[in-house]
PDB file of N, CA and C in Angstrom:
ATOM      1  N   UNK A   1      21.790 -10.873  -6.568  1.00  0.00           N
ATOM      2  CA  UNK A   1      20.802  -9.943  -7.129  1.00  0.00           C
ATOM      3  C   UNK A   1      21.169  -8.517  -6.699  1.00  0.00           C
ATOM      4  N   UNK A   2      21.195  -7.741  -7.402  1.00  0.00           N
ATOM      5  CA  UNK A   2      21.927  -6.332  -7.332  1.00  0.00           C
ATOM      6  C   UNK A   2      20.293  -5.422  -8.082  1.00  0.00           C
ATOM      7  N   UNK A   3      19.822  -4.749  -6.658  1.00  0.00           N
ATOM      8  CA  UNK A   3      18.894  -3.904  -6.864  1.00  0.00           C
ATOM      9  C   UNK A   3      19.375  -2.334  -6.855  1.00  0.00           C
ATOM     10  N   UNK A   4      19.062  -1.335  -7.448  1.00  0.00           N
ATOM     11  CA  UNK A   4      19.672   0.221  -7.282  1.00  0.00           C
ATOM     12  C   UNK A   4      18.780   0.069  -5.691  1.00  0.00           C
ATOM     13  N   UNK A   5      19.438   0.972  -4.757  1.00  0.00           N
ATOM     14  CA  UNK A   5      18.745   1.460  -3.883  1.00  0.00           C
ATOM     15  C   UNK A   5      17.262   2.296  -4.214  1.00  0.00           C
ATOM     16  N   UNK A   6      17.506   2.800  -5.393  1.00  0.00           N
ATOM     17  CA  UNK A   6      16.140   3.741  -5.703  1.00  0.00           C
ATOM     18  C   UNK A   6      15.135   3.009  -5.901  1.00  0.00           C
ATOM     19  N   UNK A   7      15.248   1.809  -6.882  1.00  0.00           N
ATOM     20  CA  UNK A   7      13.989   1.130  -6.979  1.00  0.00           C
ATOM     21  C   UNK A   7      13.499   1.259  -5.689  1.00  0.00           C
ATOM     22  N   UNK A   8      14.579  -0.015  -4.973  1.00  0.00           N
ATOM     23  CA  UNK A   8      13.953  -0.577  -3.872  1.00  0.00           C
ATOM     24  C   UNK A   8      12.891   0.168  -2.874  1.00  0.00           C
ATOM     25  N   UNK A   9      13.763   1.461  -2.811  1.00  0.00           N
ATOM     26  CA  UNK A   9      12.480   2.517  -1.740  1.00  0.00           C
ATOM     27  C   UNK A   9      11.857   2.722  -2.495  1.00  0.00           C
ATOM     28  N   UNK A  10      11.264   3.268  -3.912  1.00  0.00           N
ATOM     29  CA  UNK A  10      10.275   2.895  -4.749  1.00  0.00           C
ATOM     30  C   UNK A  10       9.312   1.683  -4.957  1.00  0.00           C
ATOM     31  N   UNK A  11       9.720   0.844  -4.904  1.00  0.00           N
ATOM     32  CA  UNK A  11       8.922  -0.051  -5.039  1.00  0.00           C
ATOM     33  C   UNK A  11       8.370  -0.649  -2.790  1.00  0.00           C
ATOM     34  N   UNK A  12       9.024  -0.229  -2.410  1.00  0.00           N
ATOM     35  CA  UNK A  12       8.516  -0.275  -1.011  1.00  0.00           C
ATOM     36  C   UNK A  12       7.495   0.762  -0.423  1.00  0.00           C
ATOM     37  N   UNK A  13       7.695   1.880  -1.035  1.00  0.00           N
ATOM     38  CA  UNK A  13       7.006   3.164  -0.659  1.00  0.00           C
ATOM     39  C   UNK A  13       5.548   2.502  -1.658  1.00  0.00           C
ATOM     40  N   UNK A  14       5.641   1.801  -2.807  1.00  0.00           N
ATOM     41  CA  UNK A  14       4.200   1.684  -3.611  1.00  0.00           C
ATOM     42  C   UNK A  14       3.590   0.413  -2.964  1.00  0.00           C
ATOM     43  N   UNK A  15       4.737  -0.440  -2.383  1.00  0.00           N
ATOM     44  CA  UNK A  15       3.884  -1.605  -1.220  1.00  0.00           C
ATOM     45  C   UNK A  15       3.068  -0.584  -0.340  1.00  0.00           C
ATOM     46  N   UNK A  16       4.173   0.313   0.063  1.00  0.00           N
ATOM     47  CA  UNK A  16       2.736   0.681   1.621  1.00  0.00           C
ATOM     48  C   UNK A  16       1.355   1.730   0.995  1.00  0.00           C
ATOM     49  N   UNK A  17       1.843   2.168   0.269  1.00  0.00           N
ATOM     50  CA  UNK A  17       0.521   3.153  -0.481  1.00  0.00           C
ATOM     51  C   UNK A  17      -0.471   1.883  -0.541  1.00  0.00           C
ATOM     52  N   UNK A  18       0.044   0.591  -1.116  1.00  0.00           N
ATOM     53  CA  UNK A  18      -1.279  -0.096  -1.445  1.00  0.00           C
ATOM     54  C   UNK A  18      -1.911  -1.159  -0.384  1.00  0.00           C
ATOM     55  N   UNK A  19      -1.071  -1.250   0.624  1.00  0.00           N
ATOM     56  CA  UNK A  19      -1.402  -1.456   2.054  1.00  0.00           C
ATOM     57  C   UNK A  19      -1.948  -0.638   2.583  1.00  0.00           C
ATOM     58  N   UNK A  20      -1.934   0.447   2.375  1.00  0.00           N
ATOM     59  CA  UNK A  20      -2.720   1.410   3.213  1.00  0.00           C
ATOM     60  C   UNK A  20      -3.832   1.782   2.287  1.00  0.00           C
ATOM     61  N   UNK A  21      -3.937   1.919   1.128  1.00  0.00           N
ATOM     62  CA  UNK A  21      -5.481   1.922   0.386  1.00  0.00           C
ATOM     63  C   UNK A  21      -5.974   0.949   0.666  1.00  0.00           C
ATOM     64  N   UNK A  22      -5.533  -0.271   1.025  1.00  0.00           N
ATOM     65  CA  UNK A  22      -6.647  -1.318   0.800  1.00  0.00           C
ATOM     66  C   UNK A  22      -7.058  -1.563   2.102  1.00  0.00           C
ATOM     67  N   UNK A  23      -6.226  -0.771   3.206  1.00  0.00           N
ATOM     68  CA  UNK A  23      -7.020  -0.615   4.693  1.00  0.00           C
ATOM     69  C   UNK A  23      -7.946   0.218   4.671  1.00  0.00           C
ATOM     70  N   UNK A  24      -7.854   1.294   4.167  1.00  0.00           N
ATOM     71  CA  UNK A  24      -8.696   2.166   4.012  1.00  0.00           C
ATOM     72  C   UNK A  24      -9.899   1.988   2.810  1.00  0.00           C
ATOM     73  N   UNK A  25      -9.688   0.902   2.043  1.00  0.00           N
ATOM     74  CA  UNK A  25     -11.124   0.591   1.294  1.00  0.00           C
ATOM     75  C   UNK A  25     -12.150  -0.477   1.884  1.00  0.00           C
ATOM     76  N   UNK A  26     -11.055  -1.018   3.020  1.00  0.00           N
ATOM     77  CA  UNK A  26     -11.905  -2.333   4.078  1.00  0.00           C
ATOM     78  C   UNK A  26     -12.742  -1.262   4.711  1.00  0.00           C
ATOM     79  N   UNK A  27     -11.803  -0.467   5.861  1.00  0.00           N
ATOM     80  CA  UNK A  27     -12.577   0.404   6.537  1.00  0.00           C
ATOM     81  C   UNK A  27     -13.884   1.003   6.157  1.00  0.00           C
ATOM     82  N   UNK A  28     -13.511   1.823   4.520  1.00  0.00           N
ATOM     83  CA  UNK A  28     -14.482   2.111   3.932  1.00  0.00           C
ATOM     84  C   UNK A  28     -15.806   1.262   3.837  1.00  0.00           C
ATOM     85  N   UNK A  29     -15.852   0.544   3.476  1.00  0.00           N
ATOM     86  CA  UNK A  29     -16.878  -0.719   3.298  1.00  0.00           C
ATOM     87  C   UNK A  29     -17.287  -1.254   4.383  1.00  0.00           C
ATOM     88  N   UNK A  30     -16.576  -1.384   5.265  1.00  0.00           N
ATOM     89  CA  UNK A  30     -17.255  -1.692   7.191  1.00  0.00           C
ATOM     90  C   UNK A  30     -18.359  -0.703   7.265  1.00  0.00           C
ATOM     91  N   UNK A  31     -18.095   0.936   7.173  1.00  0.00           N
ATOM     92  CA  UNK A  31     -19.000   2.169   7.361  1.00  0.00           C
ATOM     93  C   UNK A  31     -19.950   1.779   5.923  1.00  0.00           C
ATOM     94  N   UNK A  32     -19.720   1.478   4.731  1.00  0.00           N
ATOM     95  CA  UNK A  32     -20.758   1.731   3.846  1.00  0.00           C
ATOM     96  C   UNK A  32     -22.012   0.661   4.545  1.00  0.00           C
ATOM     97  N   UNK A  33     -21.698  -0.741   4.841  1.00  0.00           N
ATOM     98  CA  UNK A  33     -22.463  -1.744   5.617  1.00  0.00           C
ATOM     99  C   UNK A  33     -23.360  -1.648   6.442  1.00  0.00           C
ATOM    100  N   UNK A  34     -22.631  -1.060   7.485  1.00  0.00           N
ATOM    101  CA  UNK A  34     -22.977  -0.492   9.068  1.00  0.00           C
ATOM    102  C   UNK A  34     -24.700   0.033   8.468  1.00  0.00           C
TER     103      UNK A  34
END
């Protein structure tokens, strides 16, 4: 399997954006609860 390097940090950089929104929409929702 032959990926361009560009995807790959592209598509890794949009894994952590959506790892990190969806920490930050848990978080969010812990405080909306509270």
């Amino acid at each position: 399997m032959n990926i361009p390097k560009k995807s790959l940090i592209h598509s890794h950089l949009f894994c952590c954006s959506f790892i990190a929104s969806s920490l930050l929409m848990q978080k969010a929702l812990s405080y909306a609860w509270d």
